[in-house]
N, C-alpha and C. Protein backbone atom coordinates (compact mmCIF):
# COMPACT_ATOMS: atom_id res chain seq x y z
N UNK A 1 -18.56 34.89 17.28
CA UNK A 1 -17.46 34.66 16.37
C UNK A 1 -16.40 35.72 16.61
N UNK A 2 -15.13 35.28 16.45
CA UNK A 2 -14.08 36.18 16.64
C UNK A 2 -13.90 37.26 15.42
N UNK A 3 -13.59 38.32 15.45
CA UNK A 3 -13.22 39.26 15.05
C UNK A 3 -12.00 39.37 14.14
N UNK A 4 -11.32 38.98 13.06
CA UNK A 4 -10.02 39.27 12.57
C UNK A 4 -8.93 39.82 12.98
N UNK A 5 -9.81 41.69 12.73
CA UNK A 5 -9.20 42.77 13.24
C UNK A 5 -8.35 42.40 14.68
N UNK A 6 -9.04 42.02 15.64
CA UNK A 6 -8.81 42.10 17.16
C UNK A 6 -8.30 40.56 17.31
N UNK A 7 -8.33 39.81 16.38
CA UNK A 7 -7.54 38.44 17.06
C UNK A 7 -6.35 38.19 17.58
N UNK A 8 -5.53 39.22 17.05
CA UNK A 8 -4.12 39.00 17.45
C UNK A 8 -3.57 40.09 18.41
N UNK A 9 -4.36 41.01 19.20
CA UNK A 9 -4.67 41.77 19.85
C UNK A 9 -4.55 41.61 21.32
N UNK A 10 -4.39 40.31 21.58
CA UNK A 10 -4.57 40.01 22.94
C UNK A 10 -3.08 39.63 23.51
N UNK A 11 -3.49 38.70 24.24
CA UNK A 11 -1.61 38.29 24.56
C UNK A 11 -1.72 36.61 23.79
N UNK A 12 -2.20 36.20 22.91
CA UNK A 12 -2.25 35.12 22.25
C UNK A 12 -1.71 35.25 20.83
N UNK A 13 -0.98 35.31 20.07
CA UNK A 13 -0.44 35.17 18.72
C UNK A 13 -1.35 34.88 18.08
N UNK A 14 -1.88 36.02 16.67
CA UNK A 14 -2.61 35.66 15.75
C UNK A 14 -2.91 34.23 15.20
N UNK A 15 -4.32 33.85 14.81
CA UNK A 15 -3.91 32.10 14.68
C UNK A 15 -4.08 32.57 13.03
N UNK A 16 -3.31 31.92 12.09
CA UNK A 16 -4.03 31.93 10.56
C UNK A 16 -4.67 31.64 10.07
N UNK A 17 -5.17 31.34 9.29
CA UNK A 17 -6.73 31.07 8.50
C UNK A 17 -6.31 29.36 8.49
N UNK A 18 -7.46 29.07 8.59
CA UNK A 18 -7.15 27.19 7.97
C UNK A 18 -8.12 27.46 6.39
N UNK A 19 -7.52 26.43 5.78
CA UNK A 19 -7.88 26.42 4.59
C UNK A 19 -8.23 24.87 4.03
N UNK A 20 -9.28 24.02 3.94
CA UNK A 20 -9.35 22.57 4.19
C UNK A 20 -9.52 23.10 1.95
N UNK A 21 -8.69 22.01 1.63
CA UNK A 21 -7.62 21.71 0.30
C UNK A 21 -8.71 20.82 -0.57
N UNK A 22 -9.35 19.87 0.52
CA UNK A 22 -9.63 18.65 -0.42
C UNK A 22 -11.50 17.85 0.38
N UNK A 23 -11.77 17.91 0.19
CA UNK A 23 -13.29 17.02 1.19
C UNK A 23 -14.22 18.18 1.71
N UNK A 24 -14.93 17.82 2.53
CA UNK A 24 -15.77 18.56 3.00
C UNK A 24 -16.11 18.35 4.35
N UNK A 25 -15.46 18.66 5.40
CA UNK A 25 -15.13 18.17 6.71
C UNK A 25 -16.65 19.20 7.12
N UNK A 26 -16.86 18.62 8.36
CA UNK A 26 -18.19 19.06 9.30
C UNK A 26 -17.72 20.00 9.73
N UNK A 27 -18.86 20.58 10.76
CA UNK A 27 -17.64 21.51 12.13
C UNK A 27 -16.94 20.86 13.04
N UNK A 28 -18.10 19.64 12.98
CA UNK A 28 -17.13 18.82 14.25
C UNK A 28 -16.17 18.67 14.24
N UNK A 29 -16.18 17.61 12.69
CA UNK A 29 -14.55 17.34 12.34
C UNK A 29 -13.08 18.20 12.02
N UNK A 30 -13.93 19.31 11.60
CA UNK A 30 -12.63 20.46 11.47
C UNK A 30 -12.33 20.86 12.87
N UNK A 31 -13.28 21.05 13.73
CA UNK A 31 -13.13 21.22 15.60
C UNK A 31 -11.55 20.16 15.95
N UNK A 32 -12.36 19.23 15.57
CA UNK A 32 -11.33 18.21 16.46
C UNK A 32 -10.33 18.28 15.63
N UNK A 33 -9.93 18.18 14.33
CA UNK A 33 -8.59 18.51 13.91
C UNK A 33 -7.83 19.41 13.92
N UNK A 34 -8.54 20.49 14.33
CA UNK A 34 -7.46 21.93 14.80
C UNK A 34 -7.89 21.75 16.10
N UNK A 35 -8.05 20.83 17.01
CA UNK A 35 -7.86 20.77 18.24
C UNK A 35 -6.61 19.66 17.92
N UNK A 36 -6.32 19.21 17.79
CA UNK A 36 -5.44 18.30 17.53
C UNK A 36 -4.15 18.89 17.14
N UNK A 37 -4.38 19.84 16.27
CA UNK A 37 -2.87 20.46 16.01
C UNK A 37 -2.90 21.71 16.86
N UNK A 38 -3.40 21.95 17.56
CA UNK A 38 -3.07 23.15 18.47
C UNK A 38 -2.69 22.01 19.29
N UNK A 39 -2.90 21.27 19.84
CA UNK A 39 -2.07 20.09 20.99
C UNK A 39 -0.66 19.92 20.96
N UNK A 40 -0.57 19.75 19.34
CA UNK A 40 0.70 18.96 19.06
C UNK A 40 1.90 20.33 18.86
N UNK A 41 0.66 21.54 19.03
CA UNK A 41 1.52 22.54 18.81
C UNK A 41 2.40 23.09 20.15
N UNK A 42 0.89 22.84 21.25
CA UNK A 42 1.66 23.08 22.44
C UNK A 42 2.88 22.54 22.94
N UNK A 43 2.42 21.56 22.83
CA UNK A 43 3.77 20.23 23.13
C UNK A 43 4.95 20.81 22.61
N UNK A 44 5.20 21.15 21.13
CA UNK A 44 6.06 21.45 21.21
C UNK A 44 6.59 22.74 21.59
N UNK A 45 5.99 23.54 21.53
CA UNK A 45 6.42 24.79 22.56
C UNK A 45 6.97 24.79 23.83
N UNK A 46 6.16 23.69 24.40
CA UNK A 46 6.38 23.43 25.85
C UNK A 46 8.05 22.76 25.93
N UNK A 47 8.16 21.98 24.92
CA UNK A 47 9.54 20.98 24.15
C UNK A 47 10.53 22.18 24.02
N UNK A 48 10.13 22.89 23.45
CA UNK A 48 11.56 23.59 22.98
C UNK A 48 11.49 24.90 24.38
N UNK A 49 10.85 25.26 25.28
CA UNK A 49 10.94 26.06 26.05
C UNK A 49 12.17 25.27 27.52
N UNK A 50 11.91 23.70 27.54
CA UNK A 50 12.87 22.93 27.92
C UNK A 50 12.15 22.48 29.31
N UNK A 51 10.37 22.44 28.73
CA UNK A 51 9.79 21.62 30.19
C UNK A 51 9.93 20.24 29.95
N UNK A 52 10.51 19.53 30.62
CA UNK A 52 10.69 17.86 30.56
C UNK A 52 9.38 17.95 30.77
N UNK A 53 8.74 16.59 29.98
CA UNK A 53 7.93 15.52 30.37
C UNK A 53 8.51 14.48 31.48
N UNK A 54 7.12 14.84 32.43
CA UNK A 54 7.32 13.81 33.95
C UNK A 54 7.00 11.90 32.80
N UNK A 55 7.62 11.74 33.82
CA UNK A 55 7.40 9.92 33.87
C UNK A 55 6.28 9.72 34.45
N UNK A 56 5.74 8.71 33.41
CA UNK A 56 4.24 8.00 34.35
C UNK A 56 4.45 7.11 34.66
N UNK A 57 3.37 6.99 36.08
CA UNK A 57 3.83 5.56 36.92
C UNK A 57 3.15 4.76 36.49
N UNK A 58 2.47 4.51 35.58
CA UNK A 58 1.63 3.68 34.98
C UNK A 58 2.13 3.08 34.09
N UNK A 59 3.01 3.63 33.85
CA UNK A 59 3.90 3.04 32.60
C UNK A 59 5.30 2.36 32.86
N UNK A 60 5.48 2.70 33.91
CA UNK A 60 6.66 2.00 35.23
C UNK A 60 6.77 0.44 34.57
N UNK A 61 7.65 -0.19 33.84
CA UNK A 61 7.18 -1.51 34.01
C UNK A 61 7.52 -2.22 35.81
N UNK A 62 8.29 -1.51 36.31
CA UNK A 62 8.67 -1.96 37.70
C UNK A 62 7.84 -1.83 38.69
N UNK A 63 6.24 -1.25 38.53
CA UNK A 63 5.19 -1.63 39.03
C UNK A 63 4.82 -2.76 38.92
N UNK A 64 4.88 -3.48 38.12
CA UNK A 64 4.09 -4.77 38.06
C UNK A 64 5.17 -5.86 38.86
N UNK A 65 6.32 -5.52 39.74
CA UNK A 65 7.27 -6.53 39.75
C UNK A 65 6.30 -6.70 41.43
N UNK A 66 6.06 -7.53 41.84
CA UNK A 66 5.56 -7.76 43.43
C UNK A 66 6.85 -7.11 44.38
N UNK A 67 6.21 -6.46 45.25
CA UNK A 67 7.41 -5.97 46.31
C UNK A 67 7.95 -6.44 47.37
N UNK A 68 7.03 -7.67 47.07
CA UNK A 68 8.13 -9.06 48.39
C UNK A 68 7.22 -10.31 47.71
N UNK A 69 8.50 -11.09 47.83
CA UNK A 69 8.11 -11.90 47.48
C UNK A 69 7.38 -13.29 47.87
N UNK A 70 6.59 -13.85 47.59
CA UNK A 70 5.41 -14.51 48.91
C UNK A 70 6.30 -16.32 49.01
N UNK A 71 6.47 -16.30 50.19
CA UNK A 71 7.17 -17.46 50.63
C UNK A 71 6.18 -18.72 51.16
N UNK A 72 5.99 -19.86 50.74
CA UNK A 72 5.18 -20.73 50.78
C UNK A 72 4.94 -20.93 52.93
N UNK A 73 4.08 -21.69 52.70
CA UNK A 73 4.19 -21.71 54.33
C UNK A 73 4.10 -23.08 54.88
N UNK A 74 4.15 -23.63 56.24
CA UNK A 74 4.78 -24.99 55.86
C UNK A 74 3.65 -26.41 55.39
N UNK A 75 4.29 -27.11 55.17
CA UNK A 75 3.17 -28.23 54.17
C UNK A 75 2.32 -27.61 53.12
N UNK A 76 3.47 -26.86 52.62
CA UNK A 76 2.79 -26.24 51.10
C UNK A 76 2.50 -26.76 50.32
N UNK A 77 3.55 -28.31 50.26
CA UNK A 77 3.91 -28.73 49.12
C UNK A 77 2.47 -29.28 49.11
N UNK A 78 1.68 -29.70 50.29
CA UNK A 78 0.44 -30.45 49.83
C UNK A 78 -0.95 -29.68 49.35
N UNK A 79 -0.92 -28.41 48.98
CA UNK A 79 -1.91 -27.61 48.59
C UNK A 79 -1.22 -27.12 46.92
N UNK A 80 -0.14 -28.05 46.61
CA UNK A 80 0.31 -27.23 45.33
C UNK A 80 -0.61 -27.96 43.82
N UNK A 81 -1.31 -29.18 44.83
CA UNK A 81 -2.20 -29.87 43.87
C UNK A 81 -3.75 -30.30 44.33
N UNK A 82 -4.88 -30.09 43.96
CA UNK A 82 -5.80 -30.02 44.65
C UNK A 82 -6.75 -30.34 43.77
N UNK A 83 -6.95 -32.21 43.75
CA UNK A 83 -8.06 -32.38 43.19
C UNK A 83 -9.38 -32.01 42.70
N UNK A 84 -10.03 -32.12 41.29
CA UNK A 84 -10.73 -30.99 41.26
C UNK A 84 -12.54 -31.89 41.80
């Protein structure tokens, strides 16, 4: 367990106490919710320090466009219906 005294001691900014208001959260669940706002905290640090967020190519909708387009070949027209 961390130390009080020495937490803010390092090159990391003191973190403050959390104080849960209302319920009775696990460890887990208090884990993952101050993992969650230390995330949202970075982000914005990272935001106001003026690192753009890269573009994902996954999210490209101009990936999904085909990059040539497929041209029938000849007597196509008779494979465009094919008894079943």
């Amino acid at each position: 367990m961390l130390d009080p005294t020495t937490q803010g001691q390092g090159e990391h900014p003191p973190i403050p106490p959390v104080k849960v208001v209302r319920g009775n959260p696990t460890p887990e669940e208090l884990a993952a919710a101050l993992a969650v706002v230390r995330a949202r905290a970075a982000a914005a640090a990272a935001e106001q320090q003026g690192h753009a967020r890269g573009t994902q190519e996954w999210s490209d909708p101009a990936r999904t466009v085909p990059r040539r387009v497929p041209h029938p070949g000849p007597k196509a027209w008779r494979t465009t219906y094919w008894p079943a």
